[in-house]
Protein backbone atom coordinates (compact mmCIF):
# COMPACT_ATOMS: atom_id res chain seq x y z
CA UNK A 1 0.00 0.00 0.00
CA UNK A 2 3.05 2.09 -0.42
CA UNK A 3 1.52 3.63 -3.85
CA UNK A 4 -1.49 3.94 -5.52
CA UNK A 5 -1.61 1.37 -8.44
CA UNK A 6 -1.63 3.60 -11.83
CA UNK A 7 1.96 1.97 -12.96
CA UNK A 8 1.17 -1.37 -11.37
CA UNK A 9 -2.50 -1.46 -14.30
CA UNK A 10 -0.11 -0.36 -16.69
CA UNK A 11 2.86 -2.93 -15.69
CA UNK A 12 0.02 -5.74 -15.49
CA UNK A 13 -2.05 -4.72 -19.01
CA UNK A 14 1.76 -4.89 -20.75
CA UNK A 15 2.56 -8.41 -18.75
CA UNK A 16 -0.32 -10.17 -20.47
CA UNK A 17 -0.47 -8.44 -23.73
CA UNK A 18 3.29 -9.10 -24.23
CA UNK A 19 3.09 -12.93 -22.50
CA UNK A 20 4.08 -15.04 -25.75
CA UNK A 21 7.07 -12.44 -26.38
CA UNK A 22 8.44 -11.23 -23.05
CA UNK A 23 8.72 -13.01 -19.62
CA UNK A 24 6.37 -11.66 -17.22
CA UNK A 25 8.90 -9.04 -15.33
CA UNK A 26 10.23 -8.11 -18.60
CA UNK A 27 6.74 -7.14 -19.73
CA UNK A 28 5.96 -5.13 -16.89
CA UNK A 29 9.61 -3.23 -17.10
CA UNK A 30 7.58 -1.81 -20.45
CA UNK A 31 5.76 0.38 -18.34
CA UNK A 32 8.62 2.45 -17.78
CA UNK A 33 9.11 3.06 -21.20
CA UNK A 34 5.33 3.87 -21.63
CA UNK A 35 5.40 6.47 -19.88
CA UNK A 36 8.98 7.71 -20.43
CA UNK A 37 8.01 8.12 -23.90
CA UNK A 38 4.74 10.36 -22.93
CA UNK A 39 6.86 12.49 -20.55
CA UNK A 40 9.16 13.01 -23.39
CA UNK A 41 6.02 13.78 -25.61
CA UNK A 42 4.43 16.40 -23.81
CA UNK A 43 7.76 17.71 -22.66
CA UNK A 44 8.72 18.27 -26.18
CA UNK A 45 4.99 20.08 -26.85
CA UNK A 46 5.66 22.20 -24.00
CA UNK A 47 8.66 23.49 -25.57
CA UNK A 48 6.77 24.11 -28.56
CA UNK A 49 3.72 25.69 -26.80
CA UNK A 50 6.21 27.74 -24.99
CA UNK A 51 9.16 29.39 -26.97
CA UNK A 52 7.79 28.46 -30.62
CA UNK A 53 8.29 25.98 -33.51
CA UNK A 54 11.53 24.18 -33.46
CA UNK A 55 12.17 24.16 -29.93
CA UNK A 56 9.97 21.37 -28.47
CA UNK A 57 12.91 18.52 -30.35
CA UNK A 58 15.26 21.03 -28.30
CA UNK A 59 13.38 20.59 -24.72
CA UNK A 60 13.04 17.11 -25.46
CA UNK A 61 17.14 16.65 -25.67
CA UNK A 62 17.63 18.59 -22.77
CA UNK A 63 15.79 16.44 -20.76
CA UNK A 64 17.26 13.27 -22.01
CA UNK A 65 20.53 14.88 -21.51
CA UNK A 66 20.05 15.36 -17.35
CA UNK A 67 21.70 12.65 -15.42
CA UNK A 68 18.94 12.22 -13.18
CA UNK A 69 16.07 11.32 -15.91
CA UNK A 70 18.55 8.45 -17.51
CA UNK A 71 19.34 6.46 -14.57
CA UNK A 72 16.22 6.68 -12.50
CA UNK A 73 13.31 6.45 -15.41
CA UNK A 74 15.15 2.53 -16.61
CA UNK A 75 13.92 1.86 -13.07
CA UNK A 76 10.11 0.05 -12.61
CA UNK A 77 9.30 2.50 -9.67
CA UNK A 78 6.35 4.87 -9.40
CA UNK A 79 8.31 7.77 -9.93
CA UNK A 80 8.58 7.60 -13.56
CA UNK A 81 4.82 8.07 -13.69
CA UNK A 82 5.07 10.91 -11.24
CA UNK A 83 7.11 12.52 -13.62
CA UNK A 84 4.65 11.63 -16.47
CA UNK A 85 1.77 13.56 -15.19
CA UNK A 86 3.88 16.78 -13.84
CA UNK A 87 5.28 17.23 -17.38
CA UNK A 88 1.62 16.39 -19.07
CA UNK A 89 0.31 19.17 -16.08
CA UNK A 90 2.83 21.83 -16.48
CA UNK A 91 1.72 21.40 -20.52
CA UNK A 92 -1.93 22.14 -19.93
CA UNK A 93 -1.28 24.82 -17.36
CA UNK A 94 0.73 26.89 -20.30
CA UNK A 95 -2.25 26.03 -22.48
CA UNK A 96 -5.21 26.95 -20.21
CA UNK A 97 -4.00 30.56 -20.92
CA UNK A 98 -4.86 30.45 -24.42
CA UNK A 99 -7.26 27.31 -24.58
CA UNK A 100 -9.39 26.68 -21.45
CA UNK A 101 -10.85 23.52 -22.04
CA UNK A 102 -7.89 21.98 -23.74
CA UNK A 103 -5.81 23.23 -20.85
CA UNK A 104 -7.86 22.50 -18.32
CA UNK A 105 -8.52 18.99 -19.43
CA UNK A 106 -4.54 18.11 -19.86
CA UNK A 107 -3.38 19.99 -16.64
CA UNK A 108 -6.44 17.52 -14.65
CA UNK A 109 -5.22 14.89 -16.28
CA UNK A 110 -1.61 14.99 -15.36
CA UNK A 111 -2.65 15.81 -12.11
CA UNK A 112 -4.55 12.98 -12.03
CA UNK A 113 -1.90 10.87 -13.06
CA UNK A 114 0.73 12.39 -10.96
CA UNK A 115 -1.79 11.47 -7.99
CA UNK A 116 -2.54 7.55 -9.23
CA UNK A 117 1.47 7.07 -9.58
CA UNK A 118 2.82 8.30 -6.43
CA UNK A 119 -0.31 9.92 -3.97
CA UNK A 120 -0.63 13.20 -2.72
CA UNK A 121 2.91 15.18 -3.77
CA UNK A 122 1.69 15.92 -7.39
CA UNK A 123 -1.43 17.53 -7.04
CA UNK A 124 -0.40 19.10 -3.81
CA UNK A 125 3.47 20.88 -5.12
CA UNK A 126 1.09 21.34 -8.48
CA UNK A 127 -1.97 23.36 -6.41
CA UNK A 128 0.64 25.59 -4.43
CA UNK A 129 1.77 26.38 -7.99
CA UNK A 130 -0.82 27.27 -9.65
CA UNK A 131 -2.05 29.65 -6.72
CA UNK A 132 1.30 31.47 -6.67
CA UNK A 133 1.37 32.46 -10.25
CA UNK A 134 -2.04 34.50 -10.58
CA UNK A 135 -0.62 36.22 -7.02
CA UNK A 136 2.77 36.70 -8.21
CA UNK A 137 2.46 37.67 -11.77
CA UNK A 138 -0.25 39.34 -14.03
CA UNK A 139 0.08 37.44 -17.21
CA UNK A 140 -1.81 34.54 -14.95
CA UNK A 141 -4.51 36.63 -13.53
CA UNK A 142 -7.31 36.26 -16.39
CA UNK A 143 -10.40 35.03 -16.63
CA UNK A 144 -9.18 31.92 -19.25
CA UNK A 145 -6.45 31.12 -16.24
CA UNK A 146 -9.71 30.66 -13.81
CA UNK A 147 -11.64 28.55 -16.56
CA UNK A 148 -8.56 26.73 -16.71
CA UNK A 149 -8.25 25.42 -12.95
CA UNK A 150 -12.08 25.32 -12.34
CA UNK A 151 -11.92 22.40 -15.29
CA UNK A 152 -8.79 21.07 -14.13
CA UNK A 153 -10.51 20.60 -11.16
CA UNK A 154 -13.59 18.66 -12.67
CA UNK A 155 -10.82 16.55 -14.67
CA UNK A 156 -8.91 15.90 -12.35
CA UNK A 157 -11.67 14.29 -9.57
CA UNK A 158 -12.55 10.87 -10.83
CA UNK A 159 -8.82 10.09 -10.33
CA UNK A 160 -8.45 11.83 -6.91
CA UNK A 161 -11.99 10.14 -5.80
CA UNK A 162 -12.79 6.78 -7.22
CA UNK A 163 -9.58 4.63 -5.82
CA UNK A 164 -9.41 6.34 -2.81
CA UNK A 165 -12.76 5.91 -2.60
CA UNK A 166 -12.85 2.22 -2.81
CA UNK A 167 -10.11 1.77 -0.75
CA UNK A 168 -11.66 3.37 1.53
CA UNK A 169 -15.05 1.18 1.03
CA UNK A 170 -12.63 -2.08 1.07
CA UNK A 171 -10.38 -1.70 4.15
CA UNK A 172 -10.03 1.45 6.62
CA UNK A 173 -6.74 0.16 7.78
CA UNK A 174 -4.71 -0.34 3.79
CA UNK A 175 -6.50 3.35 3.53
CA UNK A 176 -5.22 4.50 6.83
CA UNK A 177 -2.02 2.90 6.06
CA UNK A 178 -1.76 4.48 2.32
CA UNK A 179 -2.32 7.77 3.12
CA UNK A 180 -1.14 8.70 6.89
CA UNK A 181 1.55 6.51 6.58
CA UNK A 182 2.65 6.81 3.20
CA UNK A 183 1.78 10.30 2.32
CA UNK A 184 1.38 12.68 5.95
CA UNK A 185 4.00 10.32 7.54
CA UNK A 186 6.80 10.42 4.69
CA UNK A 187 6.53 13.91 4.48
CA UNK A 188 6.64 14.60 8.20
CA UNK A 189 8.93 11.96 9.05
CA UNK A 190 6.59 9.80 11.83
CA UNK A 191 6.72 6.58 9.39
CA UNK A 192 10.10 7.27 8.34
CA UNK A 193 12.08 4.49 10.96
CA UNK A 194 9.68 2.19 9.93
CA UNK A 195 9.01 3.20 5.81
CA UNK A 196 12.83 4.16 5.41
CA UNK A 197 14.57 6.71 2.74
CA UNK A 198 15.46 9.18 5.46
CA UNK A 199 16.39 12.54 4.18
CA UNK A 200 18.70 15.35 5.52
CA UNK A 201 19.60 18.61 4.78
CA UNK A 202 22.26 18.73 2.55
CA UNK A 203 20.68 15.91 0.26
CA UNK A 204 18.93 17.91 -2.58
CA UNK A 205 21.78 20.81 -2.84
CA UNK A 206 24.23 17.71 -3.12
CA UNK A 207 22.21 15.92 -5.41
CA UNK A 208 21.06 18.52 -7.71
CA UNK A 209 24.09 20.15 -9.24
CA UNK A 210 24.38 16.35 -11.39
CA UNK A 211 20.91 15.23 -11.17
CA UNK A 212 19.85 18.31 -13.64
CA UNK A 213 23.17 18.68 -15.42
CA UNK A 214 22.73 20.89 -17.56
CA UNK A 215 19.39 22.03 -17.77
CA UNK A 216 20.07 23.86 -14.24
CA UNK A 217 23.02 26.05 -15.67
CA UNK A 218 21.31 26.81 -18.81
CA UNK A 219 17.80 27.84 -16.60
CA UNK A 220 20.03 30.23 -14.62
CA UNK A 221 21.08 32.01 -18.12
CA UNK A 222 18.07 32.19 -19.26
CA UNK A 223 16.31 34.09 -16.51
CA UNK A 224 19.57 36.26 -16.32
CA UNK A 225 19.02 37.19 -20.09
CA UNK A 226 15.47 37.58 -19.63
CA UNK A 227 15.62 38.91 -16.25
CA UNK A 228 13.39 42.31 -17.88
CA UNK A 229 10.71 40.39 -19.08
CA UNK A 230 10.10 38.43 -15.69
CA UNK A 231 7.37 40.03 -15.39
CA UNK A 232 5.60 39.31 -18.22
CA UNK A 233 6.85 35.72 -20.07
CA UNK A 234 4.76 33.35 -19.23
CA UNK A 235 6.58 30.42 -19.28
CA UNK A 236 9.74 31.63 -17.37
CA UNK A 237 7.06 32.49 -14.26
CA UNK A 238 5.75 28.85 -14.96
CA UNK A 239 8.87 27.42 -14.99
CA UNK A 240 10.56 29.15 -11.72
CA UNK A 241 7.55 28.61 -10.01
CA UNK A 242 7.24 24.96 -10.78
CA UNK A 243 11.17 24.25 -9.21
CA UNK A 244 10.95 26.67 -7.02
CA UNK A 245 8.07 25.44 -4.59
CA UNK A 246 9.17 21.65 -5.85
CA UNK A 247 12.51 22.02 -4.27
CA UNK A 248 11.08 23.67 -1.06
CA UNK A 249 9.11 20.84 -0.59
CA UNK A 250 11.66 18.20 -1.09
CA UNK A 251 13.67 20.32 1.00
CA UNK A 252 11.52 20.21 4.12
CA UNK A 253 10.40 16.88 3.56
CA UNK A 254 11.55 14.29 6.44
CA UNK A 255 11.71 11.77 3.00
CA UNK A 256 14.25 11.67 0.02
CA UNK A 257 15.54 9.80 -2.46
CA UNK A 258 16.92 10.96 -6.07
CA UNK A 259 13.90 9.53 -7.64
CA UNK A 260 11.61 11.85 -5.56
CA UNK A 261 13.56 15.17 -7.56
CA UNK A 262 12.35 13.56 -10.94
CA UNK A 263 9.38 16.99 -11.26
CA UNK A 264 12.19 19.28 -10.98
CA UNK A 265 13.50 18.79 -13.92
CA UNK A 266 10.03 19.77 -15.87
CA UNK A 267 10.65 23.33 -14.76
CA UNK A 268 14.29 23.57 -15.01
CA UNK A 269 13.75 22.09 -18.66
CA UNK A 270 11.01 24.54 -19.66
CA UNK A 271 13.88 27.28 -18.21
CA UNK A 272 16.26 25.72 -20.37
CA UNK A 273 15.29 25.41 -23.56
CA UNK A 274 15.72 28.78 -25.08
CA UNK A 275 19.39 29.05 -23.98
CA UNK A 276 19.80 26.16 -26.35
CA UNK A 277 20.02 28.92 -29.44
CA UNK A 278 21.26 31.70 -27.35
CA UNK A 279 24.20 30.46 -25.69
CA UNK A 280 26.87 29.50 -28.24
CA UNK A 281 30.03 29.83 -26.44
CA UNK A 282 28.67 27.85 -23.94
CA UNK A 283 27.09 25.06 -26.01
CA UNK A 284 30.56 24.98 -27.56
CA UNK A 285 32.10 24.18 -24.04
CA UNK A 286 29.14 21.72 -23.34
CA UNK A 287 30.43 20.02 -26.22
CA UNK A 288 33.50 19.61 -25.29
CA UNK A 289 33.09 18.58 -21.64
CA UNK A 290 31.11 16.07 -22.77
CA UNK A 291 33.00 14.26 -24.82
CA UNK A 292 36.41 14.94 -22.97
CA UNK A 293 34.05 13.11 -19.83
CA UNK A 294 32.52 10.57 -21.47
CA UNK A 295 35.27 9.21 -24.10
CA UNK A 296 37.26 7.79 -21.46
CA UNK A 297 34.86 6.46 -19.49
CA UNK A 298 33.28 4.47 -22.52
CA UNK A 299 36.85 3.41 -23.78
CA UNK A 300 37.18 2.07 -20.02
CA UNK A 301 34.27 0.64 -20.25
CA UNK A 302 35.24 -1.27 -22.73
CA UNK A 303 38.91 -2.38 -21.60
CA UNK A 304 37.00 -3.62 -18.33
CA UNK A 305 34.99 -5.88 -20.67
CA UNK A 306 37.48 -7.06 -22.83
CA UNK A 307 39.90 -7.86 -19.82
CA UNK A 308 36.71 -9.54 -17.98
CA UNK A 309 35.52 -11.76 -21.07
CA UNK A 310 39.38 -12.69 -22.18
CA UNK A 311 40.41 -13.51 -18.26
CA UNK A 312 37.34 -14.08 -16.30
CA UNK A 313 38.98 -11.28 -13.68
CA UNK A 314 38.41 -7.92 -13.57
CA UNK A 315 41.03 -5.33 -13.38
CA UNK A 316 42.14 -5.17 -9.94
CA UNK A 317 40.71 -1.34 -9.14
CA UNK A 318 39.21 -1.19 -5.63
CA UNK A 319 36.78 1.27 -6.94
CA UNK A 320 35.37 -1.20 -9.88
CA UNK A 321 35.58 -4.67 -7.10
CA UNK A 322 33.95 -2.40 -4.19
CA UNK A 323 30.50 -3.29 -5.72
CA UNK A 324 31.07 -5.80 -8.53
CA UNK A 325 32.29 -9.46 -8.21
CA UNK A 326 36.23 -9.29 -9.53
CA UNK A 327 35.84 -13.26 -10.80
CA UNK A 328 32.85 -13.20 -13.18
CA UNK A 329 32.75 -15.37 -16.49
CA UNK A 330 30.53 -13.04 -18.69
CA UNK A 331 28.80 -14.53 -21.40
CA UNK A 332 29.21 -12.99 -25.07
CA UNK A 333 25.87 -12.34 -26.38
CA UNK A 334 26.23 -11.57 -30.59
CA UNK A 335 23.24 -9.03 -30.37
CA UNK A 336 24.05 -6.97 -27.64
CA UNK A 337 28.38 -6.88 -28.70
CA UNK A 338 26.79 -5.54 -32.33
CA UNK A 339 24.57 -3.05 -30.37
CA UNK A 340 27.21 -1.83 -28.72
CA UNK A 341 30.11 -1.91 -31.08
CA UNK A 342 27.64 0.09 -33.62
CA UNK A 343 27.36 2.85 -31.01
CA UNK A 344 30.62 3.56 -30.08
CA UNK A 345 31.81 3.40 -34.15
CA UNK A 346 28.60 5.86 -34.30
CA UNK A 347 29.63 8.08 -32.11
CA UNK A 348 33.06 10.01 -33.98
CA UNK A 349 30.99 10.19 -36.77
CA UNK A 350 28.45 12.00 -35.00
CA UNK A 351 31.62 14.70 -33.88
CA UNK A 352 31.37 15.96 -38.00
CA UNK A 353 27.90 16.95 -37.99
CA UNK A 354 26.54 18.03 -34.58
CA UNK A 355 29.48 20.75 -34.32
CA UNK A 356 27.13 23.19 -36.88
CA UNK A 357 24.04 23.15 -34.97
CA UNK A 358 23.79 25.97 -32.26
CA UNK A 359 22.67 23.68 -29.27
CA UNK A 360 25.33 21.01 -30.35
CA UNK A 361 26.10 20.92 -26.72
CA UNK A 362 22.59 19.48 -25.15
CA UNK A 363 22.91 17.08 -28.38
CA UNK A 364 26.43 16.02 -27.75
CA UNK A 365 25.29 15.80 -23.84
CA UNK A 366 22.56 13.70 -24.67
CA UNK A 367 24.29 11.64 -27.15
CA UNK A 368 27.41 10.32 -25.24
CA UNK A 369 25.59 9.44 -22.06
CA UNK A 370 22.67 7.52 -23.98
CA UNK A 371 25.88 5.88 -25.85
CA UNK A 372 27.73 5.16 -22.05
CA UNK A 373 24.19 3.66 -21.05
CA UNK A 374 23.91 1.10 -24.01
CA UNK A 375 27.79 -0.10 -23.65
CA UNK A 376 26.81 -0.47 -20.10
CA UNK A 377 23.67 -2.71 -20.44
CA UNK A 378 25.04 -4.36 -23.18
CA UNK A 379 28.36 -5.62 -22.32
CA UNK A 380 28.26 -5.28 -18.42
CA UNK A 381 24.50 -6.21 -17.48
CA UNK A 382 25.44 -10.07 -16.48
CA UNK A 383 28.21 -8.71 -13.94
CA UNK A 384 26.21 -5.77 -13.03
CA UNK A 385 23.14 -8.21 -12.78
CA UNK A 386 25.00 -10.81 -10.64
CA UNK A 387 26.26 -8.50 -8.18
CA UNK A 388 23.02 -6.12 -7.59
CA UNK A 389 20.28 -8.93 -7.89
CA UNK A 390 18.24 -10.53 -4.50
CA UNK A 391 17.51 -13.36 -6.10
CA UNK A 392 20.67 -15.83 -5.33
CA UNK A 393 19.86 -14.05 -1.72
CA UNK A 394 16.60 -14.74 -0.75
CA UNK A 395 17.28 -18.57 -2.58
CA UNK A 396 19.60 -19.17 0.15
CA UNK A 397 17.98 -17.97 3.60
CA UNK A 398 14.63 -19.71 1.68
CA UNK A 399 16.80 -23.13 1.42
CA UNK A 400 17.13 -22.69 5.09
CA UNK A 401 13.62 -22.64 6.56
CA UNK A 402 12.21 -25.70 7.53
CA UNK A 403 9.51 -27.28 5.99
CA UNK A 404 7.07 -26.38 7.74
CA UNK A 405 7.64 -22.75 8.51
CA UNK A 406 5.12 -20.74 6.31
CA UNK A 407 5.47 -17.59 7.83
CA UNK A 408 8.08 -15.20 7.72
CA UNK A 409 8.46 -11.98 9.28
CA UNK A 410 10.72 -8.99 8.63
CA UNK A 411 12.80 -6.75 10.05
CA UNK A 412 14.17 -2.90 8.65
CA UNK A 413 13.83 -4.18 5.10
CA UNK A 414 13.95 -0.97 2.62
CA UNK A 415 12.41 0.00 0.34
CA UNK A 416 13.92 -2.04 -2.61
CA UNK A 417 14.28 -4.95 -0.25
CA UNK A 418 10.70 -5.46 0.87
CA UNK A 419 8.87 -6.34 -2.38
CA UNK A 420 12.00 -8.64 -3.20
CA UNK A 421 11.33 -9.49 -0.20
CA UNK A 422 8.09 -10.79 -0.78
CA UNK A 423 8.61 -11.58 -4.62
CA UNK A 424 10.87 -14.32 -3.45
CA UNK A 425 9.87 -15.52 -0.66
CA UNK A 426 6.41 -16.70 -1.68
CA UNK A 427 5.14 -17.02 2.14
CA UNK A 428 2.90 -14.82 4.28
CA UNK A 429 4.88 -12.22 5.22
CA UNK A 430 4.17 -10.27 8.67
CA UNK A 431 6.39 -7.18 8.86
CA UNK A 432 7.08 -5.99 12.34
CA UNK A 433 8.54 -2.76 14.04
CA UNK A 434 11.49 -2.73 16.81
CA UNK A 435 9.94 -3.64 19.89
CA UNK A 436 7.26 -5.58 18.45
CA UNK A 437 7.15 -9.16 19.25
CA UNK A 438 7.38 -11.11 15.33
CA UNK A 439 4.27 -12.95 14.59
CA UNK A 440 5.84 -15.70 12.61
CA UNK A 441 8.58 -18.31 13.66
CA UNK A 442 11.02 -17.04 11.32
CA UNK A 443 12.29 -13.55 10.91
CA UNK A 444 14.56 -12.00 8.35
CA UNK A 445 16.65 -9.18 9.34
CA UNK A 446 17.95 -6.33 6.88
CA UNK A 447 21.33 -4.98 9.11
CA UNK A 448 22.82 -1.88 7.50
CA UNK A 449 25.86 -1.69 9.12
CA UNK A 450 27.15 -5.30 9.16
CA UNK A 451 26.78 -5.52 13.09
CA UNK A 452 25.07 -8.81 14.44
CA UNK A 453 21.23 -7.94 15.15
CA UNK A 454 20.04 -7.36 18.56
CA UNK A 455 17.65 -10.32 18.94
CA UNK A 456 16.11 -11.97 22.38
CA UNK A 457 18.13 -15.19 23.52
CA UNK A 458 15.11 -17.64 22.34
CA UNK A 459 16.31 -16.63 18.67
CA UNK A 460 18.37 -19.03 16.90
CA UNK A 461 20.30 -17.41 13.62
CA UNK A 462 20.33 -20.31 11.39
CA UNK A 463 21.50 -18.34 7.78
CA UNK A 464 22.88 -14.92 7.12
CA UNK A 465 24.15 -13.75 3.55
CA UNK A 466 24.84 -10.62 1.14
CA UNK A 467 24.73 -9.66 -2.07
CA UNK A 468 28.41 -10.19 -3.47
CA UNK A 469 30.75 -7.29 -2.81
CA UNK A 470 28.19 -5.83 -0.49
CA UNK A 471 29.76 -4.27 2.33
CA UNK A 472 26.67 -1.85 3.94
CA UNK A 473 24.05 -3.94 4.63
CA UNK A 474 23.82 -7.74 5.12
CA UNK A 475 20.39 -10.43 6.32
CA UNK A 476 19.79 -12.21 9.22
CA UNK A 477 17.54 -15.26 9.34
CA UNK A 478 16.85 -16.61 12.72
CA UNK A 479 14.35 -19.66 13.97
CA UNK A 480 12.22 -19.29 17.07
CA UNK A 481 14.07 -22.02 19.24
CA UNK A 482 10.50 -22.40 21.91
């Protein structure tokens, strides 16, 4: 009950229509790439919509060319969708100024969908919003603005109401434990020992700098240049706004995680997009950075893989064996070697043509890290797949339970680890607190900092295990002995 089930229907619908192609989890992993593309969509019409013809393709590479958007939206977590409906909201809020119904119908929508994928942080960062522009600036306070949010409202309450609704209807405690917990306690921190992903206060002004690299440096140069038309452009008010109260909210929130900052970058992309075209010395250095940063790393890339397939041993870096195994035997797989070979012999070609288009620097930004990506889960998935996956794990402390334990309970799993958790297991699973007595023989302890559990003397530890390489957190199995 962690998150309302808008990507879970989608991941479902995609796991059936896709069963005589795809395995099951490979089917649902579609759903990322559903909605990816539709963020992508109405990010690029936003651009459009905002700054004129030729610049939505522009927005669109700027936000494939952030950091943040790559690594997080490959991931099947409700975030992507979250993402999804703030980029198809921010699109109908610039078009409600114009087109009232139109606008009013996308920006409910994406509220809407915002709300289904990930609960009560869209529609609320979105509703703050969209009552600061009309009090902050003029170009908002109009009567086509106000037709705009009274429809937006109307669109967006049959996906506010209906599942809440009937969770509500169903069970008092899943809706109790959806929303307080979830929702009111993530934010204010009360669930937060028991939910994890505790935040603090440098996290976000860590994080950001390469989560929205570049579209934050090229946001700050455009409101610099257009610093005397604040007051009336539209879509600079829009986009400030949007980050603005975003950030403030991720900053006070008792919650965080990278994934969470995934709306930020709709407004620092709608910022960005004009510099694009307007900043040519520093497109120029964008292009170079990029490919003086990502060269190397793909050319190591490859060494690492060449050296691992020729010698079954990786390099002997500390760094690269910290988190991967160092013996591996990694399979060679035709189709993804020609994938990746074809990109990196793509890529120098690319170098002659990109260099005469003004915003060759989002392009070349966006090209070498989707290129680093591909050589990455081409040629190193397997190793990066042995060493990150539960599934050898939970196989092992499963291999340990008697036969006739059918019950297992756990203990400070996370947030990645409880639905493996469960995924593998197979059994009823009763989670309990500290303090709580278990209500199942057998417990399973997550232990973040390798330290042997605190556990009372009538507990027998019968398995514990890691992930290879891990050295943060490591599980506990232990066997009521009365």
């Amino acid at each position: 009950m962690e998150k309302p089930p808008l990507y879970y229907w989608l991941a479902s619908a995609l796991s059936w229509l896709c069963k005589d192609y795809l395995t099951l989890p490979d089917g649902a992993r579609l759903a990322s790439g559903v909605f990816s593309l539709l963020t992508l969509i109405f990010t690029g019409m936003t651009g459009r919509l905002a700054w004129g013809m030729g610049y939505g393709r522009l927005a669109v590479v700027t936000m494939i060319a952030c950091f943040g958007l790559l690594y997080e939206s490959h991931y099947m977590i409700t975030d992507v969708p979250m993402l999804t409906g703030y980029a198809i909201a921010t699109y109908g809020a610039l078009l409600g100024r114009k087109s009232p119904i139109s606008g009013g119908i996308w920006l409910g929508t994406g509220a809407g969908i915002g709300f289904l994928a990930k609960g009560l942080l869209v529609p609320g960062t979105l509703g703050v919003t969209l009552l600061l522009l009309p009090l902050l600036f003029q170009p908002w306070r109009n009567q086509n603005f106000a037709k705009t949010l009274g429809i937006a409202l109307i669109a967006a309450l049959p996906w506010l109401l209906i599942w809440p609704i009937a969770l509500w209807l169903r069970s008092h405690e899943l809706f109790y434990e959806w929303f307080w917990l979830n929702n009111v306690g993530r934010f204010l921190g009360f669930s937060v020992p028991q939910l994890g992903a505790q935040s603090s206060t440098e996290f976000w002004p860590r994080t950001l700098p390469w989560f929205a690299w570049p579209a934050w440096p090229l946001a700050i140069i455009v409101v610099w240049q257009r610093r005397e038309q604040l007051m009336q452009s539209a879509p600079v008010q829009l986009g400030m706004v949007s980050f603005i109260v975003y950030f403030i909210v991720m900053q006070v929130s008792a919650s965080a995680r990278t994934a969470y900052g995934l709306p930020m970058l709709t407004g620092l992309v709608l910022l960005a997009t004009p510099a694009t075209l307007s900043t040519p010395r520093f497109q120029r250095a964008l292009d170079w950075f990029s490919r003086f940063f990502f060269v190397p790393i793909i050319a190591l890339a490859w060494y690492v893989w060449i050296i691992l397939y020729r010698t079954a041993h990786a390099p002997a870096w500390q760094w690269l064996v910290k988190g991967l195994a160092p013996e591996f035997v990694t399979p060679l797989q035709p189709l993804a070697l020609t994938a990746a070979l074809t990109a990196s012999a793509t890529l120098p070609l690319m170098w002659f043509s990109w260099h005469k288009y003004p915003a060759r620097g989002v392009i070349s930004s966006a090209l070498h890290l989707t290129v680093l990506w591909l050589i990455l889960n081409t040629l190193w998935l397997p190793w990066i797949d042995n060493a990150k996956r539960y599934r050898d794990v939970f196989n092992q402390a499963i291999a340990q339970l008697p036969t006739n334990v059918h019950c297992v309970s756990g203990l400070q799993l996370g947030e990645s680890t409880r639905p493996m958790f469960v995924y593998y297991f197979q059994l009823k699973n009763q989670p309990y607190t500290i303090g709580d007595s278990p209500a199942c023989k057998a417990v399973l302890i997550d232990q973040w900092d390798m330290s042997t559990p605190k556990t009372p003397p009538n507990w027998r530890l019968v398995w514990k295990g890691t992930r290879p390489q891990e050295n943060e957190d490591q599980f506990w199995l232990y066997l009521r002995s009365q």
